[in-house]
PDB file of N, CA and C in Angstrom:
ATOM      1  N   UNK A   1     -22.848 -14.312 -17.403  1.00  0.00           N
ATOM      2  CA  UNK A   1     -24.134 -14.963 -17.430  1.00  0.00           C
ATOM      3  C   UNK A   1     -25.212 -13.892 -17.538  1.00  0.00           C
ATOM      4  N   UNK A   2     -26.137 -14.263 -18.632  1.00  0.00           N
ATOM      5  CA  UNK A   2     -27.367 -13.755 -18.355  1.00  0.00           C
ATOM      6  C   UNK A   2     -28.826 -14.101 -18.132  1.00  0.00           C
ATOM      7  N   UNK A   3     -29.366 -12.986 -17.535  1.00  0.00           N
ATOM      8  CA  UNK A   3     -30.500 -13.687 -16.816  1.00  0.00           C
ATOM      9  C   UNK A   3     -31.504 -12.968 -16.750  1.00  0.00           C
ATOM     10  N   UNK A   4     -33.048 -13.429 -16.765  1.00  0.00           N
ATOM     11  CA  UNK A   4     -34.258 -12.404 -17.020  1.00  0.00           C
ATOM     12  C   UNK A   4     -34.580 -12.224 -15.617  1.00  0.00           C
ATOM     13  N   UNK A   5     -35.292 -11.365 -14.958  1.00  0.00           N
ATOM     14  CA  UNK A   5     -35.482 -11.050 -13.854  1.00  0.00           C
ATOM     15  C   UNK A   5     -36.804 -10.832 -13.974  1.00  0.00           C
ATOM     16  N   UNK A   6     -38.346 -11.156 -13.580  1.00  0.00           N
ATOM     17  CA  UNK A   6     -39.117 -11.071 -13.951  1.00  0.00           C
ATOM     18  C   UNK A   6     -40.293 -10.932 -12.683  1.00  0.00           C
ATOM     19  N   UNK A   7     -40.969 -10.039 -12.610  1.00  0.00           N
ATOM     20  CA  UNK A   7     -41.868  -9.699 -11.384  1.00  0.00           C
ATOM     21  C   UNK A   7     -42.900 -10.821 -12.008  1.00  0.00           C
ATOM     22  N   UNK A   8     -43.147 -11.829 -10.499  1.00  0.00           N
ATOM     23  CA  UNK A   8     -44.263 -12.682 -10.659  1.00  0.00           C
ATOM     24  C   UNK A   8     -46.016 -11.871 -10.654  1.00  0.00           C
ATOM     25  N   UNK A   9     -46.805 -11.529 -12.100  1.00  0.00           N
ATOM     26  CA  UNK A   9     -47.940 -10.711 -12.098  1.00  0.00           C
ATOM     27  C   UNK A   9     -49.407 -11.485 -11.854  1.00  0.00           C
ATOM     28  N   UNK A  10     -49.071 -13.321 -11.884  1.00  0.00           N
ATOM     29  CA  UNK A  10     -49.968 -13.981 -11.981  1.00  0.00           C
ATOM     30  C   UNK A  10     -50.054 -15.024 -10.999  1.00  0.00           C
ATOM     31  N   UNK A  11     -50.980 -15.813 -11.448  1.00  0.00           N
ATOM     32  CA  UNK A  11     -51.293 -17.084 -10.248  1.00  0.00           C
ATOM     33  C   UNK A  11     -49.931 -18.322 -10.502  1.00  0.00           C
ATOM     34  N   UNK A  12     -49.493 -18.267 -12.053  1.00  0.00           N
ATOM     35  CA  UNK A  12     -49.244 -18.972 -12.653  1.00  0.00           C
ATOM     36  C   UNK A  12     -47.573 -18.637 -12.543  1.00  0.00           C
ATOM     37  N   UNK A  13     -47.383 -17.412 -12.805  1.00  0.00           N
ATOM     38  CA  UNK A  13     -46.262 -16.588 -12.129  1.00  0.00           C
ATOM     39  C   UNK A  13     -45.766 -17.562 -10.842  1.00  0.00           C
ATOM     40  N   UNK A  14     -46.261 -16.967 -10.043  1.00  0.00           N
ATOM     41  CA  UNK A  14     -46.161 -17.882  -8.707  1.00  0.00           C
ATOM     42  C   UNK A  14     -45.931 -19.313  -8.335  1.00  0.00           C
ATOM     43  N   UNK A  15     -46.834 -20.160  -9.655  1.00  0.00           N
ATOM     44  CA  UNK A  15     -46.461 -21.690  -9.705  1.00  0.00           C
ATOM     45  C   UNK A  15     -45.255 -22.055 -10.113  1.00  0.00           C
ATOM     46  N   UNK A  16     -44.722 -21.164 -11.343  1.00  0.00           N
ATOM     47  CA  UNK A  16     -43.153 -21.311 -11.755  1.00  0.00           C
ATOM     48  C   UNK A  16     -42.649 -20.826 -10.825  1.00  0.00           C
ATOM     49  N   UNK A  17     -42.615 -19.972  -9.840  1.00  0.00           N
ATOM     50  CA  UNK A  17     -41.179 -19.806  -8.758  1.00  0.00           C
ATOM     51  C   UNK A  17     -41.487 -20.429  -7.699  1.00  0.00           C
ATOM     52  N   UNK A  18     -42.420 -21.548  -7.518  1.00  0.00           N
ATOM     53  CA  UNK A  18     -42.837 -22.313  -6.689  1.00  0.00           C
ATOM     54  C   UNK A  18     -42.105 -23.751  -7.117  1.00  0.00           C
ATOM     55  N   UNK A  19     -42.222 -24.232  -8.467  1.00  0.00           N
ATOM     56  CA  UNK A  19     -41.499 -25.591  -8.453  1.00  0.00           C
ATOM     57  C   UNK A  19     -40.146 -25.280  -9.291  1.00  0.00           C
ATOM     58  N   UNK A  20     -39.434 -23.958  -9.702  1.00  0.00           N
ATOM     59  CA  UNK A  20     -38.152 -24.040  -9.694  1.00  0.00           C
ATOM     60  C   UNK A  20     -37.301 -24.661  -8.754  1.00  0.00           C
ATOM     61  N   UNK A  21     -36.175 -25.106  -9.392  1.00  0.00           N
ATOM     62  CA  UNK A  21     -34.970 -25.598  -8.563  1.00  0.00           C
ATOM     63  C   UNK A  21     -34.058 -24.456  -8.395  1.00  0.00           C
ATOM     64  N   UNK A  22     -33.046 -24.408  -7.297  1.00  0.00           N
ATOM     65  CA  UNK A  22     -32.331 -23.584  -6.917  1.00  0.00           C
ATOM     66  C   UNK A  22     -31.030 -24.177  -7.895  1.00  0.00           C
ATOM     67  N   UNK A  23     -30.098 -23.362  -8.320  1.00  0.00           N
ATOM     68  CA  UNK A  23     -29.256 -23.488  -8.348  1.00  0.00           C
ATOM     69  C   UNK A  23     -27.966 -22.484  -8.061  1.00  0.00           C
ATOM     70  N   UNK A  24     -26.938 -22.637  -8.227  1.00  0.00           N
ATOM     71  CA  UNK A  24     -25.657 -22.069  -8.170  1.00  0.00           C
ATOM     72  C   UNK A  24     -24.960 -21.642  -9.294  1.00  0.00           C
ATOM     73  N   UNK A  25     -24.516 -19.754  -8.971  1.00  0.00           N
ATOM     74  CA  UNK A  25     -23.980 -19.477 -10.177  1.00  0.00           C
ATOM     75  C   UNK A  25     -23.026 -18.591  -9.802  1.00  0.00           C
ATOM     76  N   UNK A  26     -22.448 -18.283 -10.660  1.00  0.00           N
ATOM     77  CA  UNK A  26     -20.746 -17.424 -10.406  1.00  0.00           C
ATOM     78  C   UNK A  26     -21.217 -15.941  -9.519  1.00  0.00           C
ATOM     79  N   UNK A  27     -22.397 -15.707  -9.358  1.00  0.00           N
ATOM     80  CA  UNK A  27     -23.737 -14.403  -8.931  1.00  0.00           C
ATOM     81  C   UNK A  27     -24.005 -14.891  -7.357  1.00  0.00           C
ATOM     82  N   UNK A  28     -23.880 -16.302  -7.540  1.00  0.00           N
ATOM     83  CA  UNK A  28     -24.572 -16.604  -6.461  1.00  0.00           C
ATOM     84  C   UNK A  28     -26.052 -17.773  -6.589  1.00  0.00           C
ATOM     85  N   UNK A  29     -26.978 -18.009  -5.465  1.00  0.00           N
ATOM     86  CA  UNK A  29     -28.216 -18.721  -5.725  1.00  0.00           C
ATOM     87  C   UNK A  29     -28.629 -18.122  -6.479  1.00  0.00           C
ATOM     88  N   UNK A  30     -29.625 -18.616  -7.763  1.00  0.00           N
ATOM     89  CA  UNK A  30     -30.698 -18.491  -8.337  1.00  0.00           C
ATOM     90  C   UNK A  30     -31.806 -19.471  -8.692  1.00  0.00           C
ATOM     91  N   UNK A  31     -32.776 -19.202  -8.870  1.00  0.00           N
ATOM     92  CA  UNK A  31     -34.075 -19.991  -9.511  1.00  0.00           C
ATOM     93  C   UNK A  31     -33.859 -20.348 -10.921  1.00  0.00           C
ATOM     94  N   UNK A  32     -34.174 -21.538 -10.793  1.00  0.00           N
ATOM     95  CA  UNK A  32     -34.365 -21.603 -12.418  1.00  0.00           C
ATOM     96  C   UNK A  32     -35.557 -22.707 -12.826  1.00  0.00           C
ATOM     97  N   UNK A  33     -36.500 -22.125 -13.781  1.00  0.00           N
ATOM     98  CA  UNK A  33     -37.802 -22.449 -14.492  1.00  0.00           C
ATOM     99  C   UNK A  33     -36.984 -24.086 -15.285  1.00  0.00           C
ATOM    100  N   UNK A  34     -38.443 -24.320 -15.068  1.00  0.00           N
ATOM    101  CA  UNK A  34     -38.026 -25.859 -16.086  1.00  0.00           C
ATOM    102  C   UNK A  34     -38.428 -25.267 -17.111  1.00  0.00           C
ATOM    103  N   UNK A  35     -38.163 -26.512 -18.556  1.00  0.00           N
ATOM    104  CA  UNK A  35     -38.379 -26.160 -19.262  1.00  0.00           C
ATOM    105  C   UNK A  35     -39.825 -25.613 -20.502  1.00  0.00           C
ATOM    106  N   UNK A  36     -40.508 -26.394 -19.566  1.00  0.00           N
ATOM    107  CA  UNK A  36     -42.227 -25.830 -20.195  1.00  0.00           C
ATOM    108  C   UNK A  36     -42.432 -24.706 -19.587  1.00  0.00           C
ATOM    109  N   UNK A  37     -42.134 -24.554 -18.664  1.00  0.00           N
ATOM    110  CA  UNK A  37     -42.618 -22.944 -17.895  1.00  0.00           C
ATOM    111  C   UNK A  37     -41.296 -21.888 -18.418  1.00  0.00           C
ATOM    112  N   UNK A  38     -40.599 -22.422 -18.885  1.00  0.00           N
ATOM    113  CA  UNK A  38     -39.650 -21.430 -19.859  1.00  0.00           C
ATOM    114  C   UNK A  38     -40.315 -20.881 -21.129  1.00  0.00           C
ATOM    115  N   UNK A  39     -41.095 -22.400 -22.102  1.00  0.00           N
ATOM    116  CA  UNK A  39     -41.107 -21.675 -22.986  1.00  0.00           C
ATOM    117  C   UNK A  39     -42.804 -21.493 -22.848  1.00  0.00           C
ATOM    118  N   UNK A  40     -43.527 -21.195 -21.848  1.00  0.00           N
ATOM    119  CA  UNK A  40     -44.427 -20.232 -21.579  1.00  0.00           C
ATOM    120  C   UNK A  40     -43.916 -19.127 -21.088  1.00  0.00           C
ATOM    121  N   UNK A  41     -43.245 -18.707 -20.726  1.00  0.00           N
ATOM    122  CA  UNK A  41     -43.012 -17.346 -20.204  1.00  0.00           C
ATOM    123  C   UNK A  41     -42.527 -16.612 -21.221  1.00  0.00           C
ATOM    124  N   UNK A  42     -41.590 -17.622 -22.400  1.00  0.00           N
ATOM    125  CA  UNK A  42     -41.104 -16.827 -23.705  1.00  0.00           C
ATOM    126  C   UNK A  42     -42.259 -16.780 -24.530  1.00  0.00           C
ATOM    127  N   UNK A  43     -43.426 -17.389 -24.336  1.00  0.00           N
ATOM    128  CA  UNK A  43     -44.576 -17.474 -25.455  1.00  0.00           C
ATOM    129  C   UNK A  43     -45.325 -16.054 -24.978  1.00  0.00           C
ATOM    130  N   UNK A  44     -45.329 -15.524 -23.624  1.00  0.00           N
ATOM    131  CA  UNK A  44     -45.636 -14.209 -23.203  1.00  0.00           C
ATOM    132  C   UNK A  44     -44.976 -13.286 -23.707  1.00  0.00           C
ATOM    133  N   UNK A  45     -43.799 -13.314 -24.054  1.00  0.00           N
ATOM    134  CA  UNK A  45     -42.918 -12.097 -24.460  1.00  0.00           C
ATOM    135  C   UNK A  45     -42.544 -12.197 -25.590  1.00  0.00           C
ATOM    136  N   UNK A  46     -42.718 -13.219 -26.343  1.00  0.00           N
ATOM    137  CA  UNK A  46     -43.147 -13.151 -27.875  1.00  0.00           C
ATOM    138  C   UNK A  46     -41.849 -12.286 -28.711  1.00  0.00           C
ATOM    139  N   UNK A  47     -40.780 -12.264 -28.010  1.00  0.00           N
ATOM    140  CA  UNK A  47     -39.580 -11.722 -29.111  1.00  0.00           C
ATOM    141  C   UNK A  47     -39.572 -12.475 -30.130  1.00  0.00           C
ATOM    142  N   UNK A  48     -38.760 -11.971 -30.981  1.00  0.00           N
ATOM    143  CA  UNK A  48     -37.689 -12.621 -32.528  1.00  0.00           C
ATOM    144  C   UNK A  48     -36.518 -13.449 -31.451  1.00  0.00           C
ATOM    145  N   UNK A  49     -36.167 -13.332 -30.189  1.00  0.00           N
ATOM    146  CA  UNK A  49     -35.176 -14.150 -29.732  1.00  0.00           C
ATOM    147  C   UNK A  49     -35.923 -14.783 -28.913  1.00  0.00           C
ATOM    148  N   UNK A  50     -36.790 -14.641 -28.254  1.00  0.00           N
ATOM    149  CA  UNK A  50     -37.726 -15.675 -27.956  1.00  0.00           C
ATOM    150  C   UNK A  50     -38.219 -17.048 -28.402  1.00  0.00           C
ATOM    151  N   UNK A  51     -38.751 -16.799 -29.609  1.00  0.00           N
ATOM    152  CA  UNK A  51     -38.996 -17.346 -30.580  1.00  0.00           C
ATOM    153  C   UNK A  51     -38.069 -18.814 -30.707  1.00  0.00           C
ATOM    154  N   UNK A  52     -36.647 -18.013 -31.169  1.00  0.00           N
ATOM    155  CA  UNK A  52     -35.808 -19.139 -31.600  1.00  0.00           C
ATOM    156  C   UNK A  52     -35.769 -19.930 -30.440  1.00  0.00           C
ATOM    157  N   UNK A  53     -35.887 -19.507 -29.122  1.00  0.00           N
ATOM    158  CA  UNK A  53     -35.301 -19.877 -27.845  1.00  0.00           C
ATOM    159  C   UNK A  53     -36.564 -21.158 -27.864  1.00  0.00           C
ATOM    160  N   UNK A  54     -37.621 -20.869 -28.126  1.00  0.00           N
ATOM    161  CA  UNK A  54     -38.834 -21.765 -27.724  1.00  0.00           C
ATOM    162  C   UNK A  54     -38.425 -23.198 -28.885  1.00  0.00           C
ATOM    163  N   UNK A  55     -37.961 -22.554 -30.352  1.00  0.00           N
ATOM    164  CA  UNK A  55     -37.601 -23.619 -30.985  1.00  0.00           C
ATOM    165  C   UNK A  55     -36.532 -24.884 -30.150  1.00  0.00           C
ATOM    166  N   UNK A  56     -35.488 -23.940 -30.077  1.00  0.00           N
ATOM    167  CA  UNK A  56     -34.445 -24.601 -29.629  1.00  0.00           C
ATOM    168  C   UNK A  56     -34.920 -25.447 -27.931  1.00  0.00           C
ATOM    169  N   UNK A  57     -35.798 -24.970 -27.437  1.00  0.00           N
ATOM    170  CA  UNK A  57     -36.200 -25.323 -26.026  1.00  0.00           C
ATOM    171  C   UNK A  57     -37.140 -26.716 -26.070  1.00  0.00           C
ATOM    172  N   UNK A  58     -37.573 -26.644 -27.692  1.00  0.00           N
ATOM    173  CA  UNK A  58     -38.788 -27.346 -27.958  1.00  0.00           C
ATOM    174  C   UNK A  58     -38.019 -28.703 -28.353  1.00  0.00           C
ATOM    175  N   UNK A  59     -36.808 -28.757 -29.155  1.00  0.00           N
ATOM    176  CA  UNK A  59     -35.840 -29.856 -29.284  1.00  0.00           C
ATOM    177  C   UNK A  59     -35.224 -29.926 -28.348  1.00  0.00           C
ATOM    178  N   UNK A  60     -35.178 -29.736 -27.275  1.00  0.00           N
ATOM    179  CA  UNK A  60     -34.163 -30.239 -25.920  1.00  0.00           C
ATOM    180  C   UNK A  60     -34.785 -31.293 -25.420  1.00  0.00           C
ATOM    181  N   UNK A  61     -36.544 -30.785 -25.642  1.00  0.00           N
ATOM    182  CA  UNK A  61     -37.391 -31.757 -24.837  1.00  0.00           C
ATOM    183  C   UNK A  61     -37.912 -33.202 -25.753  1.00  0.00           C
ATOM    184  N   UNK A  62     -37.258 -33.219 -27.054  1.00  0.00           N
ATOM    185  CA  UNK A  62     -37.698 -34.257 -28.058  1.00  0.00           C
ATOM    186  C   UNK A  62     -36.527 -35.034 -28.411  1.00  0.00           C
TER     187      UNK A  62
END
């Protein structure tokens, strides 16, 4: 599994690790972002794999 690890720098930061859900992984607990605060956080980091991720994130929700 992989996973972004990301220092909260904002107000907004803080609201996504505020209404994540916990879940369970082969690692152990983790947080995990819904999906609009996913693809804001990928709209911050603006990769070429980002990108596709926001596409593909954008049809999960349609």
């Amino acid at each position: 599994m992989m996973i972004d690890i990301l220092p909260a720098g904002s107000k907004r930061h803080y609201e996504i690790i505020e209404k994540a859900i916990d879940a369970e992984s082969e690692e152990g607990r983790v947080k995990v972002a819904g999906i609009d605060d996913l693809i804001w956080l990928k709209r911050i980091r603006d990769s070429s794999q980002d990108k596709a991720d926001i596409e593909r994130l954008d049809n999960e929700k349609n």
